[in-house]
N, C-alpha and C. Protein backbone atom coordinates (compact mmCIF):
# COMPACT_ATOMS: atom_id res chain seq x y z
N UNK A 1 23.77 106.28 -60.65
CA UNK A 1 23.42 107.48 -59.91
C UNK A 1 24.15 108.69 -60.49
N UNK A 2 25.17 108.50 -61.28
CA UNK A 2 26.15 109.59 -61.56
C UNK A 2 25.88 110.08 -62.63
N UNK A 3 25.21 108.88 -63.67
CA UNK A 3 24.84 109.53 -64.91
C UNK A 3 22.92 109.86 -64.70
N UNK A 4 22.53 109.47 -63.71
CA UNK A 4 21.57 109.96 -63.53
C UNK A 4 21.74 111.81 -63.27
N UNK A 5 22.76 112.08 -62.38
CA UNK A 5 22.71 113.32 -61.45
C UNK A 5 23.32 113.87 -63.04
N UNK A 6 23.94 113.47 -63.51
CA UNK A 6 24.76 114.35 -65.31
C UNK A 6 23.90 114.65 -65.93
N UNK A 7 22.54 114.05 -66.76
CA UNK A 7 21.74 114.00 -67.40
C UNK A 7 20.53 114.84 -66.74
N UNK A 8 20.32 114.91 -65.51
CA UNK A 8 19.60 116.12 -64.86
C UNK A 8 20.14 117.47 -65.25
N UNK A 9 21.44 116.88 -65.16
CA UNK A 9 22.32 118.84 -64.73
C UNK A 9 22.38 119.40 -67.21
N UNK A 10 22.46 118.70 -67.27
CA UNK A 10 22.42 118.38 -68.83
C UNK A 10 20.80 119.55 -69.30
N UNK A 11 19.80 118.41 -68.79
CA UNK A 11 18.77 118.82 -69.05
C UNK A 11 18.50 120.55 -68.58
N UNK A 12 18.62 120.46 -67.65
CA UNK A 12 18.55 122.05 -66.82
C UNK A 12 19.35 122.40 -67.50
N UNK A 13 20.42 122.38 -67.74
CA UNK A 13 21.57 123.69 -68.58
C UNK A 13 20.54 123.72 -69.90
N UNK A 14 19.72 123.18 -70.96
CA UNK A 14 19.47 123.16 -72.06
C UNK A 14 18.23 123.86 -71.79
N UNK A 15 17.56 124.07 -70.79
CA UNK A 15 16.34 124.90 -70.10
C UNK A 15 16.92 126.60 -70.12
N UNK A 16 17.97 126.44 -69.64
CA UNK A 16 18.18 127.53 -68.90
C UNK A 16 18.90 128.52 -69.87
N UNK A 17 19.81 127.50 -71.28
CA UNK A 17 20.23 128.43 -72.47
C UNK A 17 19.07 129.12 -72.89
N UNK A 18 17.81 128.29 -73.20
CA UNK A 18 16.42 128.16 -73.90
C UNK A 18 16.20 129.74 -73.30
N UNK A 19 16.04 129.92 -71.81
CA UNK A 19 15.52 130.79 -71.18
C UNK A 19 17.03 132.48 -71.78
N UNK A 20 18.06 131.66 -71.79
CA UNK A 20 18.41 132.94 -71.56
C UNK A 20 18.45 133.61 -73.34
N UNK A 21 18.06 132.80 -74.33
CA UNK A 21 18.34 132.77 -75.57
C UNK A 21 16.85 133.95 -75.35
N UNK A 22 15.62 133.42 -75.09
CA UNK A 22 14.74 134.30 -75.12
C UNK A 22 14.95 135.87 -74.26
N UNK A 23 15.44 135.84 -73.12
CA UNK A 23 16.16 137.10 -72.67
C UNK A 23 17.22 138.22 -73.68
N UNK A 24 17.02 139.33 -73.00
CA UNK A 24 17.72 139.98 -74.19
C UNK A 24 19.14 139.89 -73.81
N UNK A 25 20.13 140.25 -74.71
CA UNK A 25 21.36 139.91 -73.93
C UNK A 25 22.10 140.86 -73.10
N UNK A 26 22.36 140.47 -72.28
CA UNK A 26 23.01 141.65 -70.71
C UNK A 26 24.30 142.32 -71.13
N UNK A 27 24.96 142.87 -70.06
CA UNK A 27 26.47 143.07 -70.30
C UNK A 27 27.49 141.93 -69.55
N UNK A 28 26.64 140.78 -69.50
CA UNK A 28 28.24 139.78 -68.82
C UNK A 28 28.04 138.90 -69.97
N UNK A 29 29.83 138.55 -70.33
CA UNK A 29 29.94 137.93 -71.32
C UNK A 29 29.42 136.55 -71.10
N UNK A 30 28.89 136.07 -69.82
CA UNK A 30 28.79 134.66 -69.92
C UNK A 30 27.10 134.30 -70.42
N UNK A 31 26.55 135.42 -70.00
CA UNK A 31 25.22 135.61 -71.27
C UNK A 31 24.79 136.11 -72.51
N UNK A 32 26.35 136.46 -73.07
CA UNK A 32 26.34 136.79 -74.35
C UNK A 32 26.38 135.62 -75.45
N UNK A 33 25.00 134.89 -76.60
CA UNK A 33 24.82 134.26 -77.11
C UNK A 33 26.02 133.94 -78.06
N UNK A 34 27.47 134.76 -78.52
CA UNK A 34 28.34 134.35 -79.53
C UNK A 34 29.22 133.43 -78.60
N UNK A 35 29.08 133.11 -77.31
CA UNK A 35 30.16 132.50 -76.28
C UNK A 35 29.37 131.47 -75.93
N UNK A 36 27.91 131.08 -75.96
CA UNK A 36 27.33 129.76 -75.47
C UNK A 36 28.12 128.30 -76.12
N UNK A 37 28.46 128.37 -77.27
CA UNK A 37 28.60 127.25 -78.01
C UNK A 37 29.98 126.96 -76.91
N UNK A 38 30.46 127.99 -77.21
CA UNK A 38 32.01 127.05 -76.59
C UNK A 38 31.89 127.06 -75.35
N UNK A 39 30.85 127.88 -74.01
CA UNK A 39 30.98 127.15 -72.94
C UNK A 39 30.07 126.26 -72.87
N UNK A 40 29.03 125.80 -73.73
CA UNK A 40 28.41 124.27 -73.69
C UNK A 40 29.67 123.16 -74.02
N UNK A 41 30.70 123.66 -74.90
CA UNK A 41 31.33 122.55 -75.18
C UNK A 41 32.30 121.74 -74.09
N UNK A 42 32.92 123.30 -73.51
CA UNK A 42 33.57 123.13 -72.47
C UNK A 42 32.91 122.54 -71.02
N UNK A 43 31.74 122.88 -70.68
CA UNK A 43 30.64 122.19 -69.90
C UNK A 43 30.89 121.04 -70.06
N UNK A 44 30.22 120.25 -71.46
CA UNK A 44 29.82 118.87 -71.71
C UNK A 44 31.19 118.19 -71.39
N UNK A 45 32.67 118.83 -72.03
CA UNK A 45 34.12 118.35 -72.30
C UNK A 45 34.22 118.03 -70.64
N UNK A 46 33.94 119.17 -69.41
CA UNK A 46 34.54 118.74 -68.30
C UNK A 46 33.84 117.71 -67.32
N UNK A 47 32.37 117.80 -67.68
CA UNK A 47 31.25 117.50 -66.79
C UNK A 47 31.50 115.56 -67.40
N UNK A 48 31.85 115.52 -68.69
CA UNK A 48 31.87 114.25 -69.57
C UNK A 48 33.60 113.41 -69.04
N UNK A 49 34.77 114.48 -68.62
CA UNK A 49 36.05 113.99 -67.81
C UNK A 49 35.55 113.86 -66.60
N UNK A 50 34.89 114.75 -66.22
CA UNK A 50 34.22 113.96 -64.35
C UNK A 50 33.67 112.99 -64.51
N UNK A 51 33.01 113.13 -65.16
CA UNK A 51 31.81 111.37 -65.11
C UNK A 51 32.57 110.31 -65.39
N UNK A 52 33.60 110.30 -66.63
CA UNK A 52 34.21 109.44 -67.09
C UNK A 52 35.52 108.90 -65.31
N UNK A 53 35.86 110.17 -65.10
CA UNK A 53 37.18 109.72 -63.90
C UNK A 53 36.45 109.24 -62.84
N UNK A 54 35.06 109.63 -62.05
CA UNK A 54 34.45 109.50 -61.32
C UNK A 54 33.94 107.71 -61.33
N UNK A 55 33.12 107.49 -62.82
CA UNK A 55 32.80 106.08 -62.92
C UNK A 55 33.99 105.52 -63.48
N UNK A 56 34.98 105.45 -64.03
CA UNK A 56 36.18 104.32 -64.09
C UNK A 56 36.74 104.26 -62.91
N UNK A 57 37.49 105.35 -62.31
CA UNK A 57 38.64 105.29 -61.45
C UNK A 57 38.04 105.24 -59.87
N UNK A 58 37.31 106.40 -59.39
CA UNK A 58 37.19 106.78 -57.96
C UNK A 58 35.99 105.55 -57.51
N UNK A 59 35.24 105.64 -58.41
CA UNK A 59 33.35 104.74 -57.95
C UNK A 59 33.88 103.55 -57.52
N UNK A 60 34.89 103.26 -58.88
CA UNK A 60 35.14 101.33 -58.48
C UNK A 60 35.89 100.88 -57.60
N UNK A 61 36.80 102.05 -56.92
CA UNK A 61 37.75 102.13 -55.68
C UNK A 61 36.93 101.86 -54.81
N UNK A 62 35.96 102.94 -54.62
CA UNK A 62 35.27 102.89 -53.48
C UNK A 62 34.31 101.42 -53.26
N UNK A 63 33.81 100.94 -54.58
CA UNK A 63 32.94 100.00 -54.14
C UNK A 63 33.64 98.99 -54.08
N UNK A 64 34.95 98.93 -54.49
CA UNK A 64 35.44 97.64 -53.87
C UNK A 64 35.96 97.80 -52.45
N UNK A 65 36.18 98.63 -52.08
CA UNK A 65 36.48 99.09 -50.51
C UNK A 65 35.27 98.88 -50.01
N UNK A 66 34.35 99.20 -50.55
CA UNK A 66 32.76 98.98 -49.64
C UNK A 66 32.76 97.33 -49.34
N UNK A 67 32.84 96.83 -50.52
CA UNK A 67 32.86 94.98 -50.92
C UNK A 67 33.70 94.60 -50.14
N UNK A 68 34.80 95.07 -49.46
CA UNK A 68 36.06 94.26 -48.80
C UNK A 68 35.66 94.56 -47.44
N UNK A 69 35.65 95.94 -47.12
CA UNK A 69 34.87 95.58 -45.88
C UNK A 69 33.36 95.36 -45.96
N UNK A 70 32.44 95.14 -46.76
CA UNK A 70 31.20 94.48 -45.92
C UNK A 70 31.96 92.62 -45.87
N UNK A 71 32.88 92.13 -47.15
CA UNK A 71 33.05 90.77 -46.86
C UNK A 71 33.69 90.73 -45.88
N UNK A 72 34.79 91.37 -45.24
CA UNK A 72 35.35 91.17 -43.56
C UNK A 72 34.47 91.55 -42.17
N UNK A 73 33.67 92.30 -42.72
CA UNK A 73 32.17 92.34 -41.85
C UNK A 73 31.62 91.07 -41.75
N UNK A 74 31.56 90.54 -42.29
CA UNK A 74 30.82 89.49 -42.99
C UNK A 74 31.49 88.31 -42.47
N UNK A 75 32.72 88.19 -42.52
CA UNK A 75 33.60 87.44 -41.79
C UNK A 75 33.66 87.15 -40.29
N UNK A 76 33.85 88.47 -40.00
CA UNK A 76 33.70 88.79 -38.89
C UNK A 76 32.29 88.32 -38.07
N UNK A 77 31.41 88.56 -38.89
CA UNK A 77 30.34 88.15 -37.72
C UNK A 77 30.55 86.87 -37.36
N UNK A 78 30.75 85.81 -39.09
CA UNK A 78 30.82 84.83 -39.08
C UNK A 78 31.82 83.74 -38.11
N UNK A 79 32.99 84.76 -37.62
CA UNK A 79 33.95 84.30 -36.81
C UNK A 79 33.54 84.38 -35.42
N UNK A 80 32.79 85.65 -35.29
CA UNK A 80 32.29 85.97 -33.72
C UNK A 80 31.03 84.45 -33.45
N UNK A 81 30.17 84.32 -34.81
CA UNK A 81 29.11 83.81 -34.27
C UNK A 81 29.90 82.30 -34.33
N UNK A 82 31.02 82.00 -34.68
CA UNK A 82 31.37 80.33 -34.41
C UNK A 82 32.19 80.54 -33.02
N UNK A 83 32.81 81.37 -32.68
CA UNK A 83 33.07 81.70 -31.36
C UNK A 83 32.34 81.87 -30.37
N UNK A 84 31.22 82.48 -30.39
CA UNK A 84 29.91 82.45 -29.45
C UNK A 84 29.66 80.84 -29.49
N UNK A 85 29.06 79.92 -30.65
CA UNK A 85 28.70 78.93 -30.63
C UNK A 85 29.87 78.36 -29.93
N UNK A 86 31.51 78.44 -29.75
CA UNK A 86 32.23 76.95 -29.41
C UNK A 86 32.35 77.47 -28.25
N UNK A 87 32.13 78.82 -27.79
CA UNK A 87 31.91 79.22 -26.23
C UNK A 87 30.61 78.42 -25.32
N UNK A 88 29.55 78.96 -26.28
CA UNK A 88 28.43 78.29 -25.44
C UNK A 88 28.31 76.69 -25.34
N UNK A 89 29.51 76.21 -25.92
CA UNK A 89 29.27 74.54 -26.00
C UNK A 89 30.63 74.40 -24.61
N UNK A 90 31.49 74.89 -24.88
CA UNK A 90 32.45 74.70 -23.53
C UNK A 90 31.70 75.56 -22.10
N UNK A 91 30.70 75.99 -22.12
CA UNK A 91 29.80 76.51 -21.08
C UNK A 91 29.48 75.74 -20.64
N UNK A 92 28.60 74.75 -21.42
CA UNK A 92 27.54 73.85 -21.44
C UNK A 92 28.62 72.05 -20.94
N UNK A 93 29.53 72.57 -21.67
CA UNK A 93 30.43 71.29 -20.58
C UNK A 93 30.88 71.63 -19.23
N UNK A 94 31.54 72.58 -19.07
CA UNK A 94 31.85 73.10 -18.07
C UNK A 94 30.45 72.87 -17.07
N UNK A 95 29.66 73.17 -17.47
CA UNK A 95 28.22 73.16 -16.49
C UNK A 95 28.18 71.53 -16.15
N UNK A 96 27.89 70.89 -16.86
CA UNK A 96 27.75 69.36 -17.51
C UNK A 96 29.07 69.07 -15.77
N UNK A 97 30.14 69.42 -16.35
CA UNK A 97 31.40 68.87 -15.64
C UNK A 97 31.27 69.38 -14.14
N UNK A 98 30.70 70.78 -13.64
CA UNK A 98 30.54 71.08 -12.10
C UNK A 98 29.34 70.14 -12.18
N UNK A 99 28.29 70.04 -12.73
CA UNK A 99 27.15 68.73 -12.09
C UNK A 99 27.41 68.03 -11.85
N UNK A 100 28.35 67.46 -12.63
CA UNK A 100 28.79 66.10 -12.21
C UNK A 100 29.52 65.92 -11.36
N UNK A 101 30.13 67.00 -10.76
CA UNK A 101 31.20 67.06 -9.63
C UNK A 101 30.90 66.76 -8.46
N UNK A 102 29.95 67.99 -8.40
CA UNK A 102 28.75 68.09 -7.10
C UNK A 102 28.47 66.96 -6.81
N UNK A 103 27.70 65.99 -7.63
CA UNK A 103 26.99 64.59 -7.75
C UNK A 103 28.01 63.59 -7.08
N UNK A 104 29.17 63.84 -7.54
CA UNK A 104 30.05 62.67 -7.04
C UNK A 104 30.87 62.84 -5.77
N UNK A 105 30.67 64.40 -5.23
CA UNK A 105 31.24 64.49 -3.79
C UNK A 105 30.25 64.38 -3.22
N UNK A 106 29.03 64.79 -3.47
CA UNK A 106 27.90 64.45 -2.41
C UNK A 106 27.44 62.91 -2.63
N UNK A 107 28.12 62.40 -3.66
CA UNK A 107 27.77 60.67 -3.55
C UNK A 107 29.13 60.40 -2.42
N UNK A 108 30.32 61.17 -2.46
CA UNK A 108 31.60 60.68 -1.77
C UNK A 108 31.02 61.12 -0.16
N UNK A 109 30.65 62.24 0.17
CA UNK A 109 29.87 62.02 1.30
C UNK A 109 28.92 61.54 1.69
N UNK A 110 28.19 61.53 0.80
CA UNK A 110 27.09 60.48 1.75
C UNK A 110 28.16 58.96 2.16
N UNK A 111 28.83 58.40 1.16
CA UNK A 111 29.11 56.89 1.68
C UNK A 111 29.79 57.25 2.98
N UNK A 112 31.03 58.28 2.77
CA UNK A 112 31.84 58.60 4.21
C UNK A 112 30.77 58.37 4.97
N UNK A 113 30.43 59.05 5.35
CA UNK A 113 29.30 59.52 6.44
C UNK A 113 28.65 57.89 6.93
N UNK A 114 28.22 57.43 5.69
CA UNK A 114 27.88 55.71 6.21
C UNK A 114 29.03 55.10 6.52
N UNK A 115 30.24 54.90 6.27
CA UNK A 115 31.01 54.71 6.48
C UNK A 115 31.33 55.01 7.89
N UNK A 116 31.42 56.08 8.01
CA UNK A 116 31.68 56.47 9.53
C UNK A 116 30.89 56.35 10.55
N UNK A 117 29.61 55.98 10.16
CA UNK A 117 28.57 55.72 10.94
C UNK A 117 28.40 54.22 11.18
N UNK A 118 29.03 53.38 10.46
CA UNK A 118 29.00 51.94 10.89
C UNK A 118 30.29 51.72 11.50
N UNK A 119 31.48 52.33 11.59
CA UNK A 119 32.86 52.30 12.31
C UNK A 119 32.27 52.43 13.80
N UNK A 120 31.70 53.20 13.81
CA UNK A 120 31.28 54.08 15.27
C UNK A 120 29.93 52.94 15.47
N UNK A 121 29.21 52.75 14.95
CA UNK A 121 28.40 51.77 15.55
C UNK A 121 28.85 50.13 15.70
N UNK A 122 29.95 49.76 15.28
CA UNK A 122 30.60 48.56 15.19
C UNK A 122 31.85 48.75 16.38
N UNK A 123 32.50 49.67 16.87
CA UNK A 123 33.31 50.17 18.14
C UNK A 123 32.70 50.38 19.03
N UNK A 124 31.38 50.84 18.50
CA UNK A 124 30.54 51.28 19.86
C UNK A 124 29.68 49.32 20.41
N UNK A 125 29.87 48.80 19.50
CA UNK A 125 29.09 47.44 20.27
C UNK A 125 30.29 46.85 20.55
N UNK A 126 31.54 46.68 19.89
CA UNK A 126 32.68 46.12 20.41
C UNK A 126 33.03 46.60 21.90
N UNK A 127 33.24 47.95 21.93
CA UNK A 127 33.26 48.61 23.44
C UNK A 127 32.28 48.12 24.75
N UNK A 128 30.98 47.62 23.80
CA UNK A 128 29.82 47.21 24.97
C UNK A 128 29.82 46.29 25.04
N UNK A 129 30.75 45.44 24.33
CA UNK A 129 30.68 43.64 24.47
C UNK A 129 31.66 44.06 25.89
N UNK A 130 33.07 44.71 25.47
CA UNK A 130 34.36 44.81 26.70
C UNK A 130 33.73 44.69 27.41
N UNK A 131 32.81 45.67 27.97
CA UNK A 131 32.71 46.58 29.18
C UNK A 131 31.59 46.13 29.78
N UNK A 132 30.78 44.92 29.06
CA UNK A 132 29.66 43.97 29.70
C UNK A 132 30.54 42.47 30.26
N UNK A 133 31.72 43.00 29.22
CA UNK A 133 32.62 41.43 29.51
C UNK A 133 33.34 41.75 31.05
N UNK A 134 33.84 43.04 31.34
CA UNK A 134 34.35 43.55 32.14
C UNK A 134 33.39 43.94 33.52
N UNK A 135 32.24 43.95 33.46
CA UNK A 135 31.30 44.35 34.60
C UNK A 135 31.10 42.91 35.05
N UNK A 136 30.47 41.53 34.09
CA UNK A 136 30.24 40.14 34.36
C UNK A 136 31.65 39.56 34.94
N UNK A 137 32.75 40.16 34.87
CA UNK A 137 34.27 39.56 35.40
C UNK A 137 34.06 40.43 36.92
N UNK A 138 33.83 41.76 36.96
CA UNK A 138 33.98 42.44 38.06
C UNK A 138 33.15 41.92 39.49
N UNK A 139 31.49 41.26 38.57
CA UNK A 139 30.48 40.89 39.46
C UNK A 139 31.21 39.37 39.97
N UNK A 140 31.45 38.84 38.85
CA UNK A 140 32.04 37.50 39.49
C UNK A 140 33.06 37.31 40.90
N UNK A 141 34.16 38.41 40.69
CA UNK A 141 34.55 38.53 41.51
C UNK A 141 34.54 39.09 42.62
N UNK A 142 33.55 40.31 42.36
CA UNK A 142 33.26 40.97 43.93
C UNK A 142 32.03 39.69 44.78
N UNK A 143 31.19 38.71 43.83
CA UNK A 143 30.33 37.55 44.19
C UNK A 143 31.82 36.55 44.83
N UNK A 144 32.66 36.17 44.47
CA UNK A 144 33.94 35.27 44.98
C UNK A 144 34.21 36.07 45.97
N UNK A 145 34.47 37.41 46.38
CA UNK A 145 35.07 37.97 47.43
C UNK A 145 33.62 37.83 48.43
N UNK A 146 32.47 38.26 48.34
CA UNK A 146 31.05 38.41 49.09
C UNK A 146 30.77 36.53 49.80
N UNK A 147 31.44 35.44 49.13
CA UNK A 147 31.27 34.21 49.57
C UNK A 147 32.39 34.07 50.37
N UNK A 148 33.54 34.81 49.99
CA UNK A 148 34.82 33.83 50.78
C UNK A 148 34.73 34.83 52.14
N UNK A 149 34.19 35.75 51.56
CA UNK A 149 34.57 37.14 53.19
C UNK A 149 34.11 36.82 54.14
N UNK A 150 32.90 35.47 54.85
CA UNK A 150 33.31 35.43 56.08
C UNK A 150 33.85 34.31 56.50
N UNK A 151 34.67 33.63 55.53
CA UNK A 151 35.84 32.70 55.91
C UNK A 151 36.82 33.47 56.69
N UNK A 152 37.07 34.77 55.65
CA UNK A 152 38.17 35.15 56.10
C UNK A 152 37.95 35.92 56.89
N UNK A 153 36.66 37.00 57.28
CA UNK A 153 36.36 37.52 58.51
C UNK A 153 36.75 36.77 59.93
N UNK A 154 36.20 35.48 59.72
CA UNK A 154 36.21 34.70 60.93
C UNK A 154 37.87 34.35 60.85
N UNK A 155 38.24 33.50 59.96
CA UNK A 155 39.70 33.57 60.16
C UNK A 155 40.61 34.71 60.78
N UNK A 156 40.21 35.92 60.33
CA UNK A 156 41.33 36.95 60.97
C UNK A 156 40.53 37.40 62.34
N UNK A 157 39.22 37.13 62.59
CA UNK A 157 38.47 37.49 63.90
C UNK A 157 39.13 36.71 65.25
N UNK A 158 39.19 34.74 64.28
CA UNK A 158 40.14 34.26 65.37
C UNK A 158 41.46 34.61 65.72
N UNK A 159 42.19 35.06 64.65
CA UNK A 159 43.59 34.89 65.13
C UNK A 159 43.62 36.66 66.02
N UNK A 160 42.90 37.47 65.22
CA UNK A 160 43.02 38.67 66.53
C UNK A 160 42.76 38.27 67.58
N UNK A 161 41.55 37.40 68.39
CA UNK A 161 41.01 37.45 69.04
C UNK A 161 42.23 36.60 69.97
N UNK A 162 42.56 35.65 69.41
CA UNK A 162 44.13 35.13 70.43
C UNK A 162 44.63 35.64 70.45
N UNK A 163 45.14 36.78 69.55
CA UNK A 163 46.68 37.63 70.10
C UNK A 163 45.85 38.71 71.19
N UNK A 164 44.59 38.89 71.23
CA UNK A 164 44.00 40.00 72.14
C UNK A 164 44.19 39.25 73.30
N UNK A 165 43.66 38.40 73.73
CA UNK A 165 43.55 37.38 74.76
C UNK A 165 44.75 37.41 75.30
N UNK A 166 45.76 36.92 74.70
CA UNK A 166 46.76 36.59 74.99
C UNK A 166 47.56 37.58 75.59
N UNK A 167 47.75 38.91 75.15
CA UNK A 167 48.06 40.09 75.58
C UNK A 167 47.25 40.05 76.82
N UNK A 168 45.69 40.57 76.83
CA UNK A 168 45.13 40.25 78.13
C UNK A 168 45.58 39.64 79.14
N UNK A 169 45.43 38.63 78.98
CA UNK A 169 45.08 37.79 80.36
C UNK A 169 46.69 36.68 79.99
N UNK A 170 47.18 37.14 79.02
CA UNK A 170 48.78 36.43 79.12
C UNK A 170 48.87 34.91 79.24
N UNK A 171 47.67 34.01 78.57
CA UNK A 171 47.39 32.70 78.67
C UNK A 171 47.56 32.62 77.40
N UNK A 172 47.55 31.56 76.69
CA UNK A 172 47.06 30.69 75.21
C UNK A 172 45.95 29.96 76.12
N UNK A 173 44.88 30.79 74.97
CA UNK A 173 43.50 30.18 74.55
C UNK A 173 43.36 29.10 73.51
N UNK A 174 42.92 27.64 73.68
CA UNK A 174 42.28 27.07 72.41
C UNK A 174 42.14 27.62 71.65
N UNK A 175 42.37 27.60 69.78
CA UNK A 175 41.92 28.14 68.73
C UNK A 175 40.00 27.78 68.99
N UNK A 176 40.24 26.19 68.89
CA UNK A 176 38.86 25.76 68.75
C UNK A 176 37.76 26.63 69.42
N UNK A 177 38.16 26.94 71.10
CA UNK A 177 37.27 27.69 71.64
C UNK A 177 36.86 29.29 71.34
N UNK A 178 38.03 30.15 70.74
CA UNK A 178 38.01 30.89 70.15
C UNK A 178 36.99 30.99 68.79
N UNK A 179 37.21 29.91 68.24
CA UNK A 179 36.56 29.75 66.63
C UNK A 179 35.34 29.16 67.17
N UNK A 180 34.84 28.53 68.00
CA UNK A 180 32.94 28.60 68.25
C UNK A 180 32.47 29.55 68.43
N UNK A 181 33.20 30.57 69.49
CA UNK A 181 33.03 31.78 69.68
C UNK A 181 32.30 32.67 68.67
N UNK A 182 33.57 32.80 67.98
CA UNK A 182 33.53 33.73 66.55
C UNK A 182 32.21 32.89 65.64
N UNK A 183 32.08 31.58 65.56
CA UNK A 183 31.22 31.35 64.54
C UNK A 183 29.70 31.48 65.15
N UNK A 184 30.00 31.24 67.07
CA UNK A 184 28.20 31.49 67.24
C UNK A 184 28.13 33.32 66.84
N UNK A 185 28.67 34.15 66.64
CA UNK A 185 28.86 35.40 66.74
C UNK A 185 28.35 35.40 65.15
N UNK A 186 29.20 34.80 64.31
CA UNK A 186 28.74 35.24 62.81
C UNK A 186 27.42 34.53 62.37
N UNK A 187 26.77 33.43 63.09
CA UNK A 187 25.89 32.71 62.96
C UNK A 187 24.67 34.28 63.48
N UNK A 188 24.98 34.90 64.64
CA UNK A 188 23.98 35.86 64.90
C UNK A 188 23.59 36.83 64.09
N UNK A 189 24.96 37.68 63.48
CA UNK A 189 24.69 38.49 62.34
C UNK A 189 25.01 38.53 60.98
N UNK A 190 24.81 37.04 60.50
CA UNK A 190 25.14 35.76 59.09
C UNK A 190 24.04 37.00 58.15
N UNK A 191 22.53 37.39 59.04
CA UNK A 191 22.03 38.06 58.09
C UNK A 191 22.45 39.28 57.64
N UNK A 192 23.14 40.08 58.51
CA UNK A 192 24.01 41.45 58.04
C UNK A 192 24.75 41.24 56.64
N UNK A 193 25.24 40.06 57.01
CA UNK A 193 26.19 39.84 56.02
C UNK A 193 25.79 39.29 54.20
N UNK A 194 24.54 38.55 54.47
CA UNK A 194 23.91 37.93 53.45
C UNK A 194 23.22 39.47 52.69
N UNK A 195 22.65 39.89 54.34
CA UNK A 195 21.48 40.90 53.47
C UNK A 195 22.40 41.73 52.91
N UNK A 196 23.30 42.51 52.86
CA UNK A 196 24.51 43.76 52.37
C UNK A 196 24.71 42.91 50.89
């Protein structure tokens, strides 16, 4: 590009002597034809130290500065894009690892839950065995008290009925006569007692 843009500026200066050679000559010395030679020389001498300092020294600075950073550019992406990739793979476990989490507490609850639901249904029939065992003990015995109660009705009917007497009328009564008494009496309302 540099000796392109030299060789333009070259060409045009050799146009433009051409032009001023055919012009007549002015009063500035820099268009006076006995002075062209030596400022062409001096032209070519400085324009030929630029090109030369420009393409050895400054160009190859720069393009290796261009080269170092596009290769750390270059690097760089290359570092970002294996970083994106070992990100999106610890994403993708991480995801992997809450699924599987989820999966195994809602497998840990569901069993609880069965779990706790056969405790409670296994206490709850143990409780209803007790408490059927405990109503069949209760019936038995309020059935033992409902048979013996008018033994003992009549038993304590007689013995009040002598100490009443006796207070009364200040005699001893026969038990025996006392106790027909009492039994034609419970014989009359035997059904009160059956039917209750």
């Amino acid at each position: 590009m540099v000796k392109k843009i030299f060789f333009q500026f070259i060409f045009f200066n050799f146009f433009l002597i051409r032009e001023v050679f055919a012009a007549e000559s002015g009063g500035m010395p820099q268009l006076n034809p006995e002075f062209w030679i030596s400022q062409i020389f001096w032209l070519v001498l400085t324009f030929g130290i630029l090109y030369v300092v420009l393409s050895r020294l400054i160009l190859p600075k720069i393009s290796a500065n261009l080269e170092l950073r596009k290769s750390q550019i270059q690097e760089n992406i290359e570092a970002a894009e294996k970083q994106r990739e070992s990100s999106d793979a610890k994403l993708k476990e991480y995801d992997d690892i809450i699924r599987k989490s989820k999966l195994e507490a809602k497998n840990i609850f569901r069993d609880a839950g069965e779990k706790v639901i056969k405790d409670i249904n296994s206490k709850k029939e143990f409780l209803d065995k007790q408490i059927d065992g405990e109503i069949k003990k209760a019936e038995q015995e309020i059935e033992v008290l409902r048979k013996n109660a008018p033994e003992k009705i009549s038993k304590i009917a007689i013995e009040t009925s002598a100490q009443l007497v006796r207070k009364l009328i200040g005699a001893e009564i026969n038990n025996s006569s006392i106790s027909a008494i009492v039994n034609d009496l419970t014989k009359k309302n035997g059904n009160k007692y059956h039917g209750n």
